[in-house]
C-alpha atoms as a PDB file:
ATOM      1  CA  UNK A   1      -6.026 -13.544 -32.139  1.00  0.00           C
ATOM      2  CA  UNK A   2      -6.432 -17.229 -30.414  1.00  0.00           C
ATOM      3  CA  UNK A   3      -9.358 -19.218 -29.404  1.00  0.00           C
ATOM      4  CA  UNK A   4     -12.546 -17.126 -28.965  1.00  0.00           C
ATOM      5  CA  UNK A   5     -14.773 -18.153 -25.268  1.00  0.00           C
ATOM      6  CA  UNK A   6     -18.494 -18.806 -25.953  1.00  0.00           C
ATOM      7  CA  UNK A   7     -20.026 -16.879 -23.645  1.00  0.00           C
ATOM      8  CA  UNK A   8     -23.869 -18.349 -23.267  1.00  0.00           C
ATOM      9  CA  UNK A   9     -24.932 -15.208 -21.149  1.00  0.00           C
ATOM     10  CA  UNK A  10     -23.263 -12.345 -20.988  1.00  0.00           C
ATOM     11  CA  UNK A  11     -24.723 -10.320 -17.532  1.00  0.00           C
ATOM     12  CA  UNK A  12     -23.587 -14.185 -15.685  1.00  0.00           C
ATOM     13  CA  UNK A  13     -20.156 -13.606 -17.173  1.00  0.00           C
ATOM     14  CA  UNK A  14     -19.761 -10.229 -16.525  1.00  0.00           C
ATOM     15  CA  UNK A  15     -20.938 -10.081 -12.841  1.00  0.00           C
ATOM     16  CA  UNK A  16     -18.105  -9.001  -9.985  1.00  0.00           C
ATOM     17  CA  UNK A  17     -14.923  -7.335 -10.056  1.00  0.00           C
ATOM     18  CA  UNK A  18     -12.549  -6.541 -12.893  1.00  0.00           C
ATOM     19  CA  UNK A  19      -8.581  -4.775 -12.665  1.00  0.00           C
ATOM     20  CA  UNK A  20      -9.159  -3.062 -16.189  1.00  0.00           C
ATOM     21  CA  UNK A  21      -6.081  -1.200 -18.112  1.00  0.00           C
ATOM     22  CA  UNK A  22      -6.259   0.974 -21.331  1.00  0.00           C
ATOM     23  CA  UNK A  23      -4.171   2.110 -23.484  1.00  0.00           C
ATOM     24  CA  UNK A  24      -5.657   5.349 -25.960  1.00  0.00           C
ATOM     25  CA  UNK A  25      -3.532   6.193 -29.131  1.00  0.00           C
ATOM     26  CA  UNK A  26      -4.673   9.598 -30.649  1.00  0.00           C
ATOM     27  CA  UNK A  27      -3.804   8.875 -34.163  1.00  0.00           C
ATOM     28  CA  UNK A  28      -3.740  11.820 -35.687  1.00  0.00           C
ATOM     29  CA  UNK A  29      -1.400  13.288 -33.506  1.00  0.00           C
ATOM     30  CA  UNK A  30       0.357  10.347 -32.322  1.00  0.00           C
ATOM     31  CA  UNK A  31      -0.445  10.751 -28.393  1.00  0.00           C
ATOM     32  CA  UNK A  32      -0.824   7.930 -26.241  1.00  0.00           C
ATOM     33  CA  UNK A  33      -2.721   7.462 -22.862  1.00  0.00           C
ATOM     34  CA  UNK A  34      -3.239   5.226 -19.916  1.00  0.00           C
ATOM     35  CA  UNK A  35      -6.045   4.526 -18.085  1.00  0.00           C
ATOM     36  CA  UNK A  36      -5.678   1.831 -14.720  1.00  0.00           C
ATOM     37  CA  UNK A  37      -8.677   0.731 -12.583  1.00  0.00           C
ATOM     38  CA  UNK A  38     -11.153  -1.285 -11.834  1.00  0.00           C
ATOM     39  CA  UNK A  39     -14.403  -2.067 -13.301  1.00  0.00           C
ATOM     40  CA  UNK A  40     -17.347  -3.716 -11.553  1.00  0.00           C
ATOM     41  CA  UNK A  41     -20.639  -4.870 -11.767  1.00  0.00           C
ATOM     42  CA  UNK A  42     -23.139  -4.926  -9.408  1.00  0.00           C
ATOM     43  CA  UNK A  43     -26.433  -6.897  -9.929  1.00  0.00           C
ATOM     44  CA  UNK A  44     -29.272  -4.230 -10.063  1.00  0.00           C
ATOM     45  CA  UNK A  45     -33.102  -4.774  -8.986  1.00  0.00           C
ATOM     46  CA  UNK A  46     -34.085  -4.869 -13.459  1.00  0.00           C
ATOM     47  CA  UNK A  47     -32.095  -8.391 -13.923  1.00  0.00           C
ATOM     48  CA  UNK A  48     -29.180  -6.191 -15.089  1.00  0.00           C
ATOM     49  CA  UNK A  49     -25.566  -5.029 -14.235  1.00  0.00           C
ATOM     50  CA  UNK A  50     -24.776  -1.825 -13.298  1.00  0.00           C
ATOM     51  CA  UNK A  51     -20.955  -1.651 -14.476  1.00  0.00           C
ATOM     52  CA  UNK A  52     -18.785   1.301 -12.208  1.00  0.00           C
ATOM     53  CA  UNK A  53     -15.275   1.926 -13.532  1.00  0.00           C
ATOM     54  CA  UNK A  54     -12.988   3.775 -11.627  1.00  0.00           C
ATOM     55  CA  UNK A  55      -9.231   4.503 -11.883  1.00  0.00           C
ATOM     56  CA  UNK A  56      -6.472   6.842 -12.880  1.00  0.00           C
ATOM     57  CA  UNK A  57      -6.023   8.318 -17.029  1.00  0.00           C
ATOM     58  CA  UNK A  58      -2.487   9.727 -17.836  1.00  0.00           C
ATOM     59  CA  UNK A  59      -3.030  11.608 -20.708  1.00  0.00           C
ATOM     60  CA  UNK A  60       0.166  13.931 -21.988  1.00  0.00           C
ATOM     61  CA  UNK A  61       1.593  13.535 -18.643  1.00  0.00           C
ATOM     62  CA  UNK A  62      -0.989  14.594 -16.570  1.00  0.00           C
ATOM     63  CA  UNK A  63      -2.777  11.825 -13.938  1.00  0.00           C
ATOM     64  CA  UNK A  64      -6.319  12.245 -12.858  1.00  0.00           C
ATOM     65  CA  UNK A  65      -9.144  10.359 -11.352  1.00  0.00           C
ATOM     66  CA  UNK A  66     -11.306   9.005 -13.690  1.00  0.00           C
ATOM     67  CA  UNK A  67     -14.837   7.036 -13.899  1.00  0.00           C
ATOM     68  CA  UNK A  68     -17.507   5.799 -15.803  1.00  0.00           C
ATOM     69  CA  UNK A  69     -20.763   4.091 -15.545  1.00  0.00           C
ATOM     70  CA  UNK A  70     -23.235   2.233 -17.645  1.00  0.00           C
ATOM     71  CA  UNK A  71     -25.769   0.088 -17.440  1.00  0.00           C
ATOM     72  CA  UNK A  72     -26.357  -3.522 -18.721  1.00  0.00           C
ATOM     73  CA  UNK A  73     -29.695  -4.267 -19.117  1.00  0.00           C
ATOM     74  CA  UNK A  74     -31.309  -7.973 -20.361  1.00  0.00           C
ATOM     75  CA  UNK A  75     -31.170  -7.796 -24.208  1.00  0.00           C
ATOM     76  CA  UNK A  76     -34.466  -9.064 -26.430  1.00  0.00           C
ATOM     77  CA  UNK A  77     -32.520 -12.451 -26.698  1.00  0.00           C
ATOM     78  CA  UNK A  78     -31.216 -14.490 -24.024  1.00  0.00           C
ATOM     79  CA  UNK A  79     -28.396 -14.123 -23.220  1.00  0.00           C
ATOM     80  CA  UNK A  80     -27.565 -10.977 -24.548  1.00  0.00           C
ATOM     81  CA  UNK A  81     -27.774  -7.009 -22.902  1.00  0.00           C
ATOM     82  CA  UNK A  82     -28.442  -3.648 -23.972  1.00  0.00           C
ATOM     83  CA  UNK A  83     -25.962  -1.504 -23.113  1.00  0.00           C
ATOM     84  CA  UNK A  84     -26.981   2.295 -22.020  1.00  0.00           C
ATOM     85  CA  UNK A  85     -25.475   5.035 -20.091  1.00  0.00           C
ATOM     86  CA  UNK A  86     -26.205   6.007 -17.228  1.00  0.00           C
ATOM     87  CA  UNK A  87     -28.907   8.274 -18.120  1.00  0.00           C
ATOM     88  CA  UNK A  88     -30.552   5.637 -19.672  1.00  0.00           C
ATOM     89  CA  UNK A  89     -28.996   6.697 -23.343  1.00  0.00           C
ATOM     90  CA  UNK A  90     -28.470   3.853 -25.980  1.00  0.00           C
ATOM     91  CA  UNK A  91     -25.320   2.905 -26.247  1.00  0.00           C
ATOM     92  CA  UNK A  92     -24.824  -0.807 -28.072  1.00  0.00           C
ATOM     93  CA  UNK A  93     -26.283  -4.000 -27.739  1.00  0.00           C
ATOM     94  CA  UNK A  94     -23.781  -7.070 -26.285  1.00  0.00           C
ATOM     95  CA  UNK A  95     -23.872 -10.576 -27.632  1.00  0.00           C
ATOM     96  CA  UNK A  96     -20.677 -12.709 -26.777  1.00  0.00           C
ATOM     97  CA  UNK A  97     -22.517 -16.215 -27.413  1.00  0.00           C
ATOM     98  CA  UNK A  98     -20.061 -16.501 -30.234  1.00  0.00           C
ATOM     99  CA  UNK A  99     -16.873 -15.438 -28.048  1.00  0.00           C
ATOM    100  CA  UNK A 100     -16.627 -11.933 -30.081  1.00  0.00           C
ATOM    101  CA  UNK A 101     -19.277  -9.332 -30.656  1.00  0.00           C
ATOM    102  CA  UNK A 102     -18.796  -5.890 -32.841  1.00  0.00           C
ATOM    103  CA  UNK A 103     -21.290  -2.585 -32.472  1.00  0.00           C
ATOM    104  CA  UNK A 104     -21.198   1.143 -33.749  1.00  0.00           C
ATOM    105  CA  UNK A 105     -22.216   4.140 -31.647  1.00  0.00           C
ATOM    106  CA  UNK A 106     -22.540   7.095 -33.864  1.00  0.00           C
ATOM    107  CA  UNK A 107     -22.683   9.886 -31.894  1.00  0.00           C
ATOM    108  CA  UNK A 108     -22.979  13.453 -33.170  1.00  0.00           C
ATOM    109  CA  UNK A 109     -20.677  13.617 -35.743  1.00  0.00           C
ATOM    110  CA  UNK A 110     -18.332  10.519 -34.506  1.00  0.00           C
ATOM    111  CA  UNK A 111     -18.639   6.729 -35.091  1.00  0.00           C
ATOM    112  CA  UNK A 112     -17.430   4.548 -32.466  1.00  0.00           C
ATOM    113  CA  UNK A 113     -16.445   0.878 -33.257  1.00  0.00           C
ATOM    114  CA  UNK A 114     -16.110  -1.617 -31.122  1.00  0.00           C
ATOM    115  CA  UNK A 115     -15.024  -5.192 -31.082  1.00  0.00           C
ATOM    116  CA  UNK A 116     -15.942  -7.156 -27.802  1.00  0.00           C
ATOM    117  CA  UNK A 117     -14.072 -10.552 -27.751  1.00  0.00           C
ATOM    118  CA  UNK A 118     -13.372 -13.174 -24.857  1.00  0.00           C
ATOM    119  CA  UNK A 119     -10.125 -14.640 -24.143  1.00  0.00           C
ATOM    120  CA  UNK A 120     -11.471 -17.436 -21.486  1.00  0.00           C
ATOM    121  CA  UNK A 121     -13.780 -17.589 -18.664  1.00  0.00           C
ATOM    122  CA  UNK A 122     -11.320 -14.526 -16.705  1.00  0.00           C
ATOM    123  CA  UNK A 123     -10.199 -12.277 -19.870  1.00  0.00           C
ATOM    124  CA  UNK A 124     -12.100 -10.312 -21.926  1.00  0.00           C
ATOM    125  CA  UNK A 125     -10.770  -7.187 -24.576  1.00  0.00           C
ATOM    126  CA  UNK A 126     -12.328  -4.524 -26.200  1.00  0.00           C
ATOM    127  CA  UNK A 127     -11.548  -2.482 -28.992  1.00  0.00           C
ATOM    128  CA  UNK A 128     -13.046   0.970 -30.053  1.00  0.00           C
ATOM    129  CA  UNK A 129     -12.287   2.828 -33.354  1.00  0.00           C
ATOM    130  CA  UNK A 130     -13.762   6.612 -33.169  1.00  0.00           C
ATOM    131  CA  UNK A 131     -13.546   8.654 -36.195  1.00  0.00           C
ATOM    132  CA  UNK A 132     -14.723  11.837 -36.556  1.00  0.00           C
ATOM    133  CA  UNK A 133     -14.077  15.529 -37.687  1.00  0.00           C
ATOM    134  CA  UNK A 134     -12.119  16.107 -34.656  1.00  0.00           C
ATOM    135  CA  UNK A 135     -10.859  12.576 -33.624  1.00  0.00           C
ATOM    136  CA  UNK A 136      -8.912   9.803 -34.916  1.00  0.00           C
ATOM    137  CA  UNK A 137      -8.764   7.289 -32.014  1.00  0.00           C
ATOM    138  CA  UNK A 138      -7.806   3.470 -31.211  1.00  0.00           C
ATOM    139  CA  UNK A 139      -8.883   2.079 -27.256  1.00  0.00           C
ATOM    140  CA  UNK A 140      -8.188  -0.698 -26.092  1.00  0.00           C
ATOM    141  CA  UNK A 141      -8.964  -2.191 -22.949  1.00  0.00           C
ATOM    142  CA  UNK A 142      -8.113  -5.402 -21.499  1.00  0.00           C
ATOM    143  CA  UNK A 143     -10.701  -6.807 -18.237  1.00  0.00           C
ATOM    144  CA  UNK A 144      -8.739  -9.685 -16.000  1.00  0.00           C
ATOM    145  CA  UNK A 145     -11.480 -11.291 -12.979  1.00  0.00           C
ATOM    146  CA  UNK A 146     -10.332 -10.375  -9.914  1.00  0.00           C
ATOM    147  CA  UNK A 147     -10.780 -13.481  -7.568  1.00  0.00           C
ATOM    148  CA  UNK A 148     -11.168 -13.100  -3.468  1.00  0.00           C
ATOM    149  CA  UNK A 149      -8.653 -14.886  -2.301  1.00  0.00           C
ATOM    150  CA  UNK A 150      -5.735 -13.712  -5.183  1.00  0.00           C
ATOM    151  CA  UNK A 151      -2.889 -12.259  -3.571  1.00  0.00           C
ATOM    152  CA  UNK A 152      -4.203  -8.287  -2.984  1.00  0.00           C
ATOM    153  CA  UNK A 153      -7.552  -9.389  -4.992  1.00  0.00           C
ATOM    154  CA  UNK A 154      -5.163  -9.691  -8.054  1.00  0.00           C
ATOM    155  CA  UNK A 155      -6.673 -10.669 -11.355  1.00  0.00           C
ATOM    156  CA  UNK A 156      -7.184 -14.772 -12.274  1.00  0.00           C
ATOM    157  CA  UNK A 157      -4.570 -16.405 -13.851  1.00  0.00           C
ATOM    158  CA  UNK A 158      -5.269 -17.832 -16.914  1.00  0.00           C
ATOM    159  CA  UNK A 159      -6.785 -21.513 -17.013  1.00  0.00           C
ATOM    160  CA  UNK A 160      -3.981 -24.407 -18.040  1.00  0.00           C
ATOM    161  CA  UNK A 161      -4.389 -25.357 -21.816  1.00  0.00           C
ATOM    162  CA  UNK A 162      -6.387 -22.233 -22.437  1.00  0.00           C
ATOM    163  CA  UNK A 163      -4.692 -19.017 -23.983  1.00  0.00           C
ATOM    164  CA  UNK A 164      -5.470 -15.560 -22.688  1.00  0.00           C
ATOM    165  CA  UNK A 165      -4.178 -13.809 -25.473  1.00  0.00           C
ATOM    166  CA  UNK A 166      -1.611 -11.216 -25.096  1.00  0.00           C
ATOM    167  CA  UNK A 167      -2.288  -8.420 -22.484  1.00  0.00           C
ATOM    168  CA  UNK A 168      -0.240  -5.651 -24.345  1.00  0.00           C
ATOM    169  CA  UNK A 169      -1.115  -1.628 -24.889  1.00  0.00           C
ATOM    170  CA  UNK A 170      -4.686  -1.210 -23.450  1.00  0.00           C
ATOM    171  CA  UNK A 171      -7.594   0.943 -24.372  1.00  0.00           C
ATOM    172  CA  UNK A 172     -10.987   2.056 -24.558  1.00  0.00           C
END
């Protein structure tokens, strides 16, 4: 897996634009989807992030629009968030002081499991397992900084000396 990225608090680190690509395997059946788009957080009036991911999802050769948004609020540590939809739902709680963070969602009769880790300071991956009666799924999702500036806004490159890990099959 590599080096892990200490991240001392997580809304700082999060904060501004993100080019985010996923990659869902169904498998039970052996599908596999794409989602491409962007992910961003916006500072909201709480101390939080609210986090607005837009994009594209291929799924058995069909592309449509898709989106998503949650909200980060300050966790009971420093540091840290509470992660909720946006209805205000529980989702997880966020820690990344360590450089990798893991959380269940159970959620009617599914468990989601995620792994959060940080590559450096611009790269950041999740993982989510969901099992269930009617689902047998592996996301992953790989987040690359988009800097003003970049050539089109393009994602950061990684730093010299520091790896980012491998950006392969992506997911949520």
């Amino acid at each position: 897996m590599g080096e892990l990225w200490p991240v001392p608090d997580v809304l700082a680190y999060l904060a501004g634009r993100w080019r985010t690509e996923r990659s869902v395997r169904d498998l039970a059946s052996g599908d596999e989807g794409r989602f491409d788009g962007t992910t961003v957080f916006d500072a909201v009036t709480d101390g939080g992030l609210l986090s607005r991911e837009s994009g594209a999802f291929t799924w058995r050769g069909v592309t449509r629009p898709a989106e998503r948004t949650l909200r980060f609020e300050p966790g009971s540590a420093p540091g840290t968030a509470d992660v909720r939809f946006a209805d205000g739902r529980p989702f997880h709680g966020l820690d990344l002081s360590s450089g990798h963070h893991a959380a269940d969602h159970p959620c009617a009769a599914d468990l989601y499991r995620g792994e959060f880790t940080v590559r450096d300071r611009d790269h950041w991956r999740t993982v989510w397992r969901v099992r269930g009666p009617a689902k047998d799924l592996l996301l992953t999702t790989d987040y690359a900084r988009e800097r003003p500036g970049a050539p089109d806004g393009g994602p950061a490159r990684p730093q010299p000396g520091r790896s980012a890990g491998s950006i392969g099959p992506r997911g949520r």
